[in-house]
PDB file of N, CA and C in Angstrom:
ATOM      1  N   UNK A   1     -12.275   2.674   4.078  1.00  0.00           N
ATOM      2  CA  UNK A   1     -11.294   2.224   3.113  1.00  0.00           C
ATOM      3  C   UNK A   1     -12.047   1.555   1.960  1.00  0.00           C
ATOM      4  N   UNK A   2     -11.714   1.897   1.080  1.00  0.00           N
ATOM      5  CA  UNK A   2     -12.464   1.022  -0.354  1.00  0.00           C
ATOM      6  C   UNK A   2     -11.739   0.119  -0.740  1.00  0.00           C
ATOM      7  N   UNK A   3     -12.543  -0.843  -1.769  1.00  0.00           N
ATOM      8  CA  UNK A   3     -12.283  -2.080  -2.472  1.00  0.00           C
ATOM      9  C   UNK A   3     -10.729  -1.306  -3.013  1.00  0.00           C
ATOM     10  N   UNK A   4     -10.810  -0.692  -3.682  1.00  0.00           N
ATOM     11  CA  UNK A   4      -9.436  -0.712  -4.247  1.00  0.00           C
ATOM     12  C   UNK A   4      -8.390  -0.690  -3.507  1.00  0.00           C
ATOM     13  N   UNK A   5      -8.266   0.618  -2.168  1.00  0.00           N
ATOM     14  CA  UNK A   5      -7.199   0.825  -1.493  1.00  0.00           C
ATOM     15  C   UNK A   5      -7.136  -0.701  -1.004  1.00  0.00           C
ATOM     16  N   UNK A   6      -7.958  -1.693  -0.314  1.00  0.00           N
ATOM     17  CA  UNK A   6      -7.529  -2.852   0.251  1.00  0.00           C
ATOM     18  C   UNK A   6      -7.355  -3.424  -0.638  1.00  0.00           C
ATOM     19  N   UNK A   7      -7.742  -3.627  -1.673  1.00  0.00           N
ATOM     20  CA  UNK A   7      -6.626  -4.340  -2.970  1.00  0.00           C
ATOM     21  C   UNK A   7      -5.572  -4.476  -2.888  1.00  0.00           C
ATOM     22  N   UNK A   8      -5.183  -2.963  -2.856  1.00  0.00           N
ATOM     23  CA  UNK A   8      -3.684  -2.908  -3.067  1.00  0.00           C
ATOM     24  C   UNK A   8      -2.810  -2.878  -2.181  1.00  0.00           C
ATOM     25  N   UNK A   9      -3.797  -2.544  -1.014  1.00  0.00           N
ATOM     26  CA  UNK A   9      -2.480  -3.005   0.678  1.00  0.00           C
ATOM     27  C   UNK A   9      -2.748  -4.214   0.330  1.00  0.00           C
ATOM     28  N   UNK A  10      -3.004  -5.149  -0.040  1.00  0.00           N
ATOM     29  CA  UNK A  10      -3.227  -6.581   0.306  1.00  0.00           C
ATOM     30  C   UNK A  10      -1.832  -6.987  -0.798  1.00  0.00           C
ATOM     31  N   UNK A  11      -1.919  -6.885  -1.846  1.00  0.00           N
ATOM     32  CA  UNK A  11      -0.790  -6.909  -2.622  1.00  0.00           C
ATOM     33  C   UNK A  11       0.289  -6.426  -2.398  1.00  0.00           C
ATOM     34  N   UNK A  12       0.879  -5.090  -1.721  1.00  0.00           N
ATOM     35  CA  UNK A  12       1.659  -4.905  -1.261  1.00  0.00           C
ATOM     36  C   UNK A  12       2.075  -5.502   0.096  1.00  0.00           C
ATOM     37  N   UNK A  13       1.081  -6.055   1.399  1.00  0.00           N
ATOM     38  CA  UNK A  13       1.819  -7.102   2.356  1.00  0.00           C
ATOM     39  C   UNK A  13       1.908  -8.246   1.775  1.00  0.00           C
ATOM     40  N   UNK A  14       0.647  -8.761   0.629  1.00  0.00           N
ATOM     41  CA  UNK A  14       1.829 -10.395   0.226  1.00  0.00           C
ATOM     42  C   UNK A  14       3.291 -10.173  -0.741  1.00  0.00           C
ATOM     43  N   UNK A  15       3.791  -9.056  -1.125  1.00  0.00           N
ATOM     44  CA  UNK A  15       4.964  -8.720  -1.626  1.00  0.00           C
ATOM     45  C   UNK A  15       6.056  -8.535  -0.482  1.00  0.00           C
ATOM     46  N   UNK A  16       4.886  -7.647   0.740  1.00  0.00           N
ATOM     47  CA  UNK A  16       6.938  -7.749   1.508  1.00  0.00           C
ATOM     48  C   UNK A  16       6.935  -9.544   2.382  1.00  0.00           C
ATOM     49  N   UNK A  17       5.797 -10.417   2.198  1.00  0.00           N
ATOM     50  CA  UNK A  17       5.579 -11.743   3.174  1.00  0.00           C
ATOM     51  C   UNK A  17       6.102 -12.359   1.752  1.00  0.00           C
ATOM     52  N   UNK A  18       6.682 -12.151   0.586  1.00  0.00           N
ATOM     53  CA  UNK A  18       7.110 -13.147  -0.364  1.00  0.00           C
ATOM     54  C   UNK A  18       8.679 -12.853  -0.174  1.00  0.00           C
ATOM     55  N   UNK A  19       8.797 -11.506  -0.301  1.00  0.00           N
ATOM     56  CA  UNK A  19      10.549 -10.907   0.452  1.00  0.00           C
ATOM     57  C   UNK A  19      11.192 -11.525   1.792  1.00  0.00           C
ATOM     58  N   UNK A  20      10.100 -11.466   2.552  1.00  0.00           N
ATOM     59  CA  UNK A  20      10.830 -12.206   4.111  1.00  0.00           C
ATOM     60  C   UNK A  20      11.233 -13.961   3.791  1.00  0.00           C
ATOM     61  N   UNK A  21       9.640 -14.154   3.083  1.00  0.00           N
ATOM     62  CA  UNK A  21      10.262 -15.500   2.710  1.00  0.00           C
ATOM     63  C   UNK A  21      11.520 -15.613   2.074  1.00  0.00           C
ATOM     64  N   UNK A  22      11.886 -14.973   0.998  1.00  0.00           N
ATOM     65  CA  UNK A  22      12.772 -15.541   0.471  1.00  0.00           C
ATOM     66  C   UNK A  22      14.517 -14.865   0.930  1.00  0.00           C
ATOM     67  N   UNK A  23      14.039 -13.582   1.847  1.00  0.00           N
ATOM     68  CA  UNK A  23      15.419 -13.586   2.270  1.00  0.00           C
ATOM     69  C   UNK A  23      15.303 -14.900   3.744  1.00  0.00           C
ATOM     70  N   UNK A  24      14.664 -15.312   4.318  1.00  0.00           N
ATOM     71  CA  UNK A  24      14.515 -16.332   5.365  1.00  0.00           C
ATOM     72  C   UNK A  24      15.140 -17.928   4.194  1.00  0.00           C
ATOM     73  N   UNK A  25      14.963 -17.531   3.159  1.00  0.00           N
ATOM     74  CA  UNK A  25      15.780 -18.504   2.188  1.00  0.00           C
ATOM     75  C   UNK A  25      17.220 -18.673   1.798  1.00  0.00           C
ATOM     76  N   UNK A  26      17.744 -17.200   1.645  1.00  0.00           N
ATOM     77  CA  UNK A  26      18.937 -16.925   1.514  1.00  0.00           C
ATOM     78  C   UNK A  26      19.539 -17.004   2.930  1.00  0.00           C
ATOM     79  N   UNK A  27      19.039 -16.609   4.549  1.00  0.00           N
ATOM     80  CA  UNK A  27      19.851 -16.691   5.436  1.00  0.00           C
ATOM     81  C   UNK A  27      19.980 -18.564   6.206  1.00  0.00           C
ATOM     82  N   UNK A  28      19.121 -19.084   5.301  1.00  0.00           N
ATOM     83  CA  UNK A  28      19.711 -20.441   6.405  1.00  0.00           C
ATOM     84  C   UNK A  28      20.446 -21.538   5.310  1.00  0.00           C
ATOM     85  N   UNK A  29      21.086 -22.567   5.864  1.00  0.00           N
ATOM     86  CA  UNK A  29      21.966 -22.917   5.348  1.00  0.00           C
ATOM     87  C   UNK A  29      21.274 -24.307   5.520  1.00  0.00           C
ATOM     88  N   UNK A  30      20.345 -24.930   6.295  1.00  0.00           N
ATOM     89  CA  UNK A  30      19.753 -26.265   6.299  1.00  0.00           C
ATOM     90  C   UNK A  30      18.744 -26.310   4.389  1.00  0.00           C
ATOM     91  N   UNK A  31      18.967 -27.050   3.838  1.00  0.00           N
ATOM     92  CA  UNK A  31      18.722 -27.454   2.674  1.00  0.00           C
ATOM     93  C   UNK A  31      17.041 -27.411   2.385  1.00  0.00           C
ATOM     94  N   UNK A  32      16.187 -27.985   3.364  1.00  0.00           N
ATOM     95  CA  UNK A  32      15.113 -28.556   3.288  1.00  0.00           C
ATOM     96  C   UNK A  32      14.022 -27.155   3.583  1.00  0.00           C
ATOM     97  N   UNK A  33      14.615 -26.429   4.788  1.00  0.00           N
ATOM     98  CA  UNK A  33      14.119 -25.050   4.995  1.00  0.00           C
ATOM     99  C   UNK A  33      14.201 -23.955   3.726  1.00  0.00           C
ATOM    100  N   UNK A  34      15.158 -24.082   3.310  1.00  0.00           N
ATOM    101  CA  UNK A  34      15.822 -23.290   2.311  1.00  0.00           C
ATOM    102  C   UNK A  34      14.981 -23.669   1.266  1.00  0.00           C
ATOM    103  N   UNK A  35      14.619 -24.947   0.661  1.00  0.00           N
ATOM    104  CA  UNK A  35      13.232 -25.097  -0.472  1.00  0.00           C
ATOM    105  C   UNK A  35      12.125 -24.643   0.567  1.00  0.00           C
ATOM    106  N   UNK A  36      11.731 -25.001   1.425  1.00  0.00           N
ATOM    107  CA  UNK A  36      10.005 -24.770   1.851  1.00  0.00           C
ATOM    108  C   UNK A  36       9.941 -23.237   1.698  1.00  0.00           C
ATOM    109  N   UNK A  37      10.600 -22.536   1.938  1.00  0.00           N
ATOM    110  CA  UNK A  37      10.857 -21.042   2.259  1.00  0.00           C
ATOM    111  C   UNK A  37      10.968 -20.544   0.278  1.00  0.00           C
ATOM    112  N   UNK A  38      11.844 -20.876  -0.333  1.00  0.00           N
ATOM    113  CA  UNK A  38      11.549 -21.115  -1.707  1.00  0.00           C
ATOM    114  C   UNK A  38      10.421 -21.064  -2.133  1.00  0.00           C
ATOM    115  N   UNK A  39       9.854 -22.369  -1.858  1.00  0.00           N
ATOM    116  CA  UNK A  39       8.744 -22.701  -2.145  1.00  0.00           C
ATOM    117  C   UNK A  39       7.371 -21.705  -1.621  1.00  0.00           C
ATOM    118  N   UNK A  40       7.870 -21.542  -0.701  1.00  0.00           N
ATOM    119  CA  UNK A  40       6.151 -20.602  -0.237  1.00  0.00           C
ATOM    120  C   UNK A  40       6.127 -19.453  -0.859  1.00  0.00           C
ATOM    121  N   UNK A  41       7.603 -18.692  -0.899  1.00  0.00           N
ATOM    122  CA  UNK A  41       7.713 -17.314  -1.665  1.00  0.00           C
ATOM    123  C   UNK A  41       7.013 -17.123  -3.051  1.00  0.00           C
ATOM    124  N   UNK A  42       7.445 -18.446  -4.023  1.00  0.00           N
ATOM    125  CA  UNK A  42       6.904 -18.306  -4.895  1.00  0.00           C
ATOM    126  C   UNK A  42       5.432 -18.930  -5.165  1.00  0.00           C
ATOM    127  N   UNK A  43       5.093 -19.639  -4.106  1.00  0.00           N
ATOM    128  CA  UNK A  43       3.429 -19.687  -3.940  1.00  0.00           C
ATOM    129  C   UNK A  43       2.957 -18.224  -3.894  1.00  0.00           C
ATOM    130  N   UNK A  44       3.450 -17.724  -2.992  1.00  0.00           N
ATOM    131  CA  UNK A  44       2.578 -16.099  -2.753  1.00  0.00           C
ATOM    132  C   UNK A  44       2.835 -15.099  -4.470  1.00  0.00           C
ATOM    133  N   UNK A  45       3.908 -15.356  -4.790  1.00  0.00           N
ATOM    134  CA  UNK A  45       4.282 -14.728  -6.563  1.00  0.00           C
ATOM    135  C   UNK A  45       2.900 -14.828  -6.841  1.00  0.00           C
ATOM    136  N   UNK A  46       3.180 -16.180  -7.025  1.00  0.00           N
ATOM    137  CA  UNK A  46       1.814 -16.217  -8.095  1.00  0.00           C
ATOM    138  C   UNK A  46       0.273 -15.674  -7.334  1.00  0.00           C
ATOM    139  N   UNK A  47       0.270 -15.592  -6.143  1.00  0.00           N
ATOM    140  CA  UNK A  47      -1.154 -15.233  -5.579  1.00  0.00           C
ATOM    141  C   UNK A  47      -1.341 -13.964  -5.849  1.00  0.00           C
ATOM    142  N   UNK A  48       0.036 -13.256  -5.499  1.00  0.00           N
ATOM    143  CA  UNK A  48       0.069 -11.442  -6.046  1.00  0.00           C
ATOM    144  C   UNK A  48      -0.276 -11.662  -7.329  1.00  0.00           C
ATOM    145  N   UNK A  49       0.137 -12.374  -8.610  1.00  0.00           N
ATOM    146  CA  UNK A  49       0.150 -12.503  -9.474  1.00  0.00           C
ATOM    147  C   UNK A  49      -1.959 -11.852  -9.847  1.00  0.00           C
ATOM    148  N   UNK A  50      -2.061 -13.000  -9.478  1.00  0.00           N
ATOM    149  CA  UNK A  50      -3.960 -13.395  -9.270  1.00  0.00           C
ATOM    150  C   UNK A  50      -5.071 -12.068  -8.563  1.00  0.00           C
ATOM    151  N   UNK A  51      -4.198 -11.488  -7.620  1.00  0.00           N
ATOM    152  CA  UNK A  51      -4.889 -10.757  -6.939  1.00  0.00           C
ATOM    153  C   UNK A  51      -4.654  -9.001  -7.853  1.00  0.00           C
ATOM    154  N   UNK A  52      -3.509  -9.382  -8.282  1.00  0.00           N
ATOM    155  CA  UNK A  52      -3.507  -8.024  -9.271  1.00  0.00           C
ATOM    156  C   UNK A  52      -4.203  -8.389 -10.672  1.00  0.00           C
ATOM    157  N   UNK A  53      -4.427  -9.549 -11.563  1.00  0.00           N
ATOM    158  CA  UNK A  53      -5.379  -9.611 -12.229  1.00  0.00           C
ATOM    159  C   UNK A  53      -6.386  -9.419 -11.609  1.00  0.00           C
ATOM    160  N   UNK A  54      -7.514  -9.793 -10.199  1.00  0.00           N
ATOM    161  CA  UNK A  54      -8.527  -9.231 -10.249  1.00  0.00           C
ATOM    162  C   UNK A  54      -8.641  -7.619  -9.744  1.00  0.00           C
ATOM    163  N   UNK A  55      -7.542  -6.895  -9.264  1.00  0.00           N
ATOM    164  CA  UNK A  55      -7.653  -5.819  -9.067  1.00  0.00           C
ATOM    165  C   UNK A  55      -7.731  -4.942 -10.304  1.00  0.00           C
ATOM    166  N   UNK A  56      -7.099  -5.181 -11.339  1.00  0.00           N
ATOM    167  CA  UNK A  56      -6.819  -4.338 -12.891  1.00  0.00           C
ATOM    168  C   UNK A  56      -8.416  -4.569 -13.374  1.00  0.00           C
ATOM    169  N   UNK A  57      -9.034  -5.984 -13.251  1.00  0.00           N
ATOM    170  CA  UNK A  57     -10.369  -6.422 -13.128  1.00  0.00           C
ATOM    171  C   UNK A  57     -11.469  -5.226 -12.288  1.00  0.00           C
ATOM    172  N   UNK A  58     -11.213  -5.464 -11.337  1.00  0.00           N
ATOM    173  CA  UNK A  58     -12.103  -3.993 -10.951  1.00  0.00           C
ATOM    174  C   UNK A  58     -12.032  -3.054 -11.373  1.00  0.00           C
ATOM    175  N   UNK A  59     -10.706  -2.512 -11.465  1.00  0.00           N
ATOM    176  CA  UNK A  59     -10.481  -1.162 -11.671  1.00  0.00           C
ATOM    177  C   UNK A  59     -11.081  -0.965 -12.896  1.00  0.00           C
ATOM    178  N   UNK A  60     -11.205  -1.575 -13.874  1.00  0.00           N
ATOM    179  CA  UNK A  60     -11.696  -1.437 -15.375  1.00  0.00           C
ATOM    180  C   UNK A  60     -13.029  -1.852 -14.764  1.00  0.00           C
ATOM    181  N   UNK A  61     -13.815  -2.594 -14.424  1.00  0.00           N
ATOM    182  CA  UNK A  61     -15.308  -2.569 -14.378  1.00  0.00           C
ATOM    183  C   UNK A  61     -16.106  -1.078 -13.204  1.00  0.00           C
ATOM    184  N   UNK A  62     -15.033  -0.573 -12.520  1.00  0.00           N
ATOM    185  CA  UNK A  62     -15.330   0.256 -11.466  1.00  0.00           C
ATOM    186  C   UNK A  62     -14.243   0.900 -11.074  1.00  0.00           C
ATOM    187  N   UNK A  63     -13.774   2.059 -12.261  1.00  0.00           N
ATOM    188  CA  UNK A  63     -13.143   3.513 -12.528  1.00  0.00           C
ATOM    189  C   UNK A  63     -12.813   4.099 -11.028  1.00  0.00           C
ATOM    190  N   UNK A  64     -13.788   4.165 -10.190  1.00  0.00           N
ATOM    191  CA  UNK A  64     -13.926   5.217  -8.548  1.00  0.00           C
ATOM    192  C   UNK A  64     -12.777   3.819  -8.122  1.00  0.00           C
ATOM    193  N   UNK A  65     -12.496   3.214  -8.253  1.00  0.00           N
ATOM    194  CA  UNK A  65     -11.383   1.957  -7.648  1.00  0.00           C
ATOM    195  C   UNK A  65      -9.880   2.744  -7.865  1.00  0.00           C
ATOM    196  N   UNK A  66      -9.462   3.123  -9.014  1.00  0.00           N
ATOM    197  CA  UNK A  66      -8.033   3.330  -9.659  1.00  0.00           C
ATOM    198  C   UNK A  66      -7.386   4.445  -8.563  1.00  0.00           C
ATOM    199  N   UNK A  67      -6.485   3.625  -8.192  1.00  0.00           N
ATOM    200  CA  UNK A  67      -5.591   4.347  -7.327  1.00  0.00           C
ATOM    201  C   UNK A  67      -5.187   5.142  -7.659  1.00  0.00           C
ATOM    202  N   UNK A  68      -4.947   5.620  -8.873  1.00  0.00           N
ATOM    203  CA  UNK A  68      -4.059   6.664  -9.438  1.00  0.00           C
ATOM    204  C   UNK A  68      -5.348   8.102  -9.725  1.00  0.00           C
ATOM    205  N   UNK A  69      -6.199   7.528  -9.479  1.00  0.00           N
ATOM    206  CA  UNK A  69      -7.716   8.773  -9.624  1.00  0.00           C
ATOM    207  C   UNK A  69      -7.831   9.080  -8.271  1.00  0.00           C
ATOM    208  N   UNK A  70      -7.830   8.004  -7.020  1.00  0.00           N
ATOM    209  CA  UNK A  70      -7.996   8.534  -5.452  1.00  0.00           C
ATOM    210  C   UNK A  70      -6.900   9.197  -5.064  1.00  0.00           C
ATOM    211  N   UNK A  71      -5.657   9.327  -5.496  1.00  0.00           N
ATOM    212  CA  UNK A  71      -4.357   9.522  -5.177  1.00  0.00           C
ATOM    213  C   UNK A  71      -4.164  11.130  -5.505  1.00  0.00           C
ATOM    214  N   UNK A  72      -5.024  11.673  -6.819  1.00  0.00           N
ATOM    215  CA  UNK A  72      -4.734  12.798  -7.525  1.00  0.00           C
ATOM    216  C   UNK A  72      -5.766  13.500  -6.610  1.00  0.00           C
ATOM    217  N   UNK A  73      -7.575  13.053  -6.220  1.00  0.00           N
ATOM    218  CA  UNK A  73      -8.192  13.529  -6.021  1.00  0.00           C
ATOM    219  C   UNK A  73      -8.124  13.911  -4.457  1.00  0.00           C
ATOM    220  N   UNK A  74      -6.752  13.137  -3.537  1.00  0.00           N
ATOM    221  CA  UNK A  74      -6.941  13.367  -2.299  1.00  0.00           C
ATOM    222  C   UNK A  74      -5.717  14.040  -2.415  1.00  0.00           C
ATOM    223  N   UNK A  75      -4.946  14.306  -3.468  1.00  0.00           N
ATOM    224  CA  UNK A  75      -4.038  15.305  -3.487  1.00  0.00           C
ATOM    225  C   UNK A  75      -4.553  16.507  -3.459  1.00  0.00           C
ATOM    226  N   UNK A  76      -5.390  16.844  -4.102  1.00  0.00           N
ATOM    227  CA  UNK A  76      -6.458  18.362  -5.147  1.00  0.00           C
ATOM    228  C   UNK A  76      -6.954  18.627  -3.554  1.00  0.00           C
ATOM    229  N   UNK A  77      -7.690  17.654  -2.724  1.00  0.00           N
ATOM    230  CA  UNK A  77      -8.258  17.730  -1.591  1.00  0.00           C
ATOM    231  C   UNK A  77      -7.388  18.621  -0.258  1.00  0.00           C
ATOM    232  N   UNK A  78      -6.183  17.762  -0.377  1.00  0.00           N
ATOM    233  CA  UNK A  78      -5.249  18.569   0.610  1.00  0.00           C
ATOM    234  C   UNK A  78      -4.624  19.329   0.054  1.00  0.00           C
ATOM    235  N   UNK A  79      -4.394  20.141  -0.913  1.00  0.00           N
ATOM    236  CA  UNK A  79      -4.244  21.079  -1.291  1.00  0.00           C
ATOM    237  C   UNK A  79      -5.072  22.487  -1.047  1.00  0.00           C
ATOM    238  N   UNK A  80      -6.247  22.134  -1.480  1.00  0.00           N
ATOM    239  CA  UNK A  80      -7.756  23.233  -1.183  1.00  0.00           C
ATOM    240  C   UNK A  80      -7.901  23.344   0.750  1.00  0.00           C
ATOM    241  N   UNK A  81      -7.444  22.338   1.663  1.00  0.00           N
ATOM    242  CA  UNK A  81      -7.573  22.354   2.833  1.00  0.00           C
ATOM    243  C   UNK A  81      -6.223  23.103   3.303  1.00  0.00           C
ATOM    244  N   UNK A  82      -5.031  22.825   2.581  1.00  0.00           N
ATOM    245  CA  UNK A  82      -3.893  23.349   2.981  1.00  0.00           C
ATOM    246  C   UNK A  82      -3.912  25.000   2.811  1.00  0.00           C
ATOM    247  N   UNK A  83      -4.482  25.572   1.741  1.00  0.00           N
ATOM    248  CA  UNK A  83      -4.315  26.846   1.732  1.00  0.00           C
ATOM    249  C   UNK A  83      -5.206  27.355   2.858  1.00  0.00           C
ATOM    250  N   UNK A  84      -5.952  27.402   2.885  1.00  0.00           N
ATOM    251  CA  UNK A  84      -6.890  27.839   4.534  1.00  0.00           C
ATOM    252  C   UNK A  84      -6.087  27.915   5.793  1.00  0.00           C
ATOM    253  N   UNK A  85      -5.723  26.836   5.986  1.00  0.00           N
ATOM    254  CA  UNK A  85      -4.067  26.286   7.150  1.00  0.00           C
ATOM    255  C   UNK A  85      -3.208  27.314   7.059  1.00  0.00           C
ATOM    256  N   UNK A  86      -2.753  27.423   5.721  1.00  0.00           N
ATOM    257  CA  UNK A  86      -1.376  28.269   5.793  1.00  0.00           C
ATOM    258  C   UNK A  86      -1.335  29.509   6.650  1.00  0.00           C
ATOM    259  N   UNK A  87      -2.523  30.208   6.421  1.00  0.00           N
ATOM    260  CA  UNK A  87      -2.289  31.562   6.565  1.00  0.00           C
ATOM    261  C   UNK A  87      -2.514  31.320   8.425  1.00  0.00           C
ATOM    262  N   UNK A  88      -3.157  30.448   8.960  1.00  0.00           N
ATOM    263  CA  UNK A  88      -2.938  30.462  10.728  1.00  0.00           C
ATOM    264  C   UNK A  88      -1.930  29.496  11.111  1.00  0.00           C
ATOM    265  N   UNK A  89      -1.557  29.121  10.197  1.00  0.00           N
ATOM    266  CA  UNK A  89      -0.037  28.197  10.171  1.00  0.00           C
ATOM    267  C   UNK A  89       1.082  29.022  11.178  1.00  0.00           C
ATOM    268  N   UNK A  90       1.231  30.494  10.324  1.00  0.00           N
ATOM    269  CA  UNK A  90       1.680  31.423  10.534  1.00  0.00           C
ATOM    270  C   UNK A  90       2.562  31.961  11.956  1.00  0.00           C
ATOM    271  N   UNK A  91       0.699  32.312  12.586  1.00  0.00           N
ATOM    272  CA  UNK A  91       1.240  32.842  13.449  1.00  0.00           C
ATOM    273  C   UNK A  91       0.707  31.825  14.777  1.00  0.00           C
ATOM    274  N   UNK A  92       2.061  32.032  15.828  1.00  0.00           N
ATOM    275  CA  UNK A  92       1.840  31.131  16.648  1.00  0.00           C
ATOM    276  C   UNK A  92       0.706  31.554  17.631  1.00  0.00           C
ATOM    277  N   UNK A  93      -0.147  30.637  18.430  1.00  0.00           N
ATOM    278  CA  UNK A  93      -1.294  31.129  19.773  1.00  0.00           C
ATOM    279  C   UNK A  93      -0.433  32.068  20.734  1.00  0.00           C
ATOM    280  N   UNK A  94      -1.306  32.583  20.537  1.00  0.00           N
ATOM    281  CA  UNK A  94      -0.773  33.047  22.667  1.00  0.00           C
ATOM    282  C   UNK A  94      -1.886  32.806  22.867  1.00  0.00           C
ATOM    283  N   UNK A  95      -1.162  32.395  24.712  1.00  0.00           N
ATOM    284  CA  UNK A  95      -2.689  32.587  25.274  1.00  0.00           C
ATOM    285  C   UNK A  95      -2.319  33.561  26.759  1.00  0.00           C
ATOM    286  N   UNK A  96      -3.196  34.674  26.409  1.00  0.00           N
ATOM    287  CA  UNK A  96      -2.938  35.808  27.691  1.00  0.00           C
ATOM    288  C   UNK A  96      -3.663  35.228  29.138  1.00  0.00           C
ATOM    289  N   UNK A  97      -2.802  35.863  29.715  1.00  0.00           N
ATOM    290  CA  UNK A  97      -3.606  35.164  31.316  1.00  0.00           C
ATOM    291  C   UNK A  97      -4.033  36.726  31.918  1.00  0.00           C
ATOM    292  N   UNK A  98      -5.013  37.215  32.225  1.00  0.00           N
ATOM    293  CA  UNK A  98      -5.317  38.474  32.865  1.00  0.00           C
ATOM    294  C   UNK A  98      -5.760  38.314  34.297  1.00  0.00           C
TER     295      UNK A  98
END
């Protein structure tokens, strides 16, 4: 896995751990939970915030990072592997017993 792909899983689990927080905000009704839960959600905002400035940061100092270049190039990839596949895709095994 490269610097970039863990970049961006990392940004995407502190996005759904800022969501739990804050629906864990909307479902309780004690006051004090309801800020801490507030409160942490938008601690993590801003950390996504930080962690996607230094990811846009890489990606501009180190191009082979940009998700949107690994994404096309492992598309092109399974594509060139898929046509080979297709054609024994096809037809199903037998296997003869003599």
């Amino acid at each position: 896995m490269t610097t970039g792909t863990k970049l961006h899983q990392t940004i995407s689990q502190l996005k759904a751990a800022a969501g739990n927080l804050q629906s864990f905000a909307l479902d309780t009704d004690d006051p004090q939970a309801k800020q801490m839960f507030t409160s942490a959600s938008q601690q993590l905002d801003k950390i996504v915030d930080q962690v996607s400035a230094r990811t846009n940061y890489v990606e501009q100092q180190e191009p082979a990072y940009k998700m949107t270049q690994m994404a096309q190039s492992a598309q092109q990839q399974n594509q060139g592997q898929g046509q080979g596949q297709g054609q024994r895709q096809g037809r199903p095994r037998q296997n003869r017993r003599r």
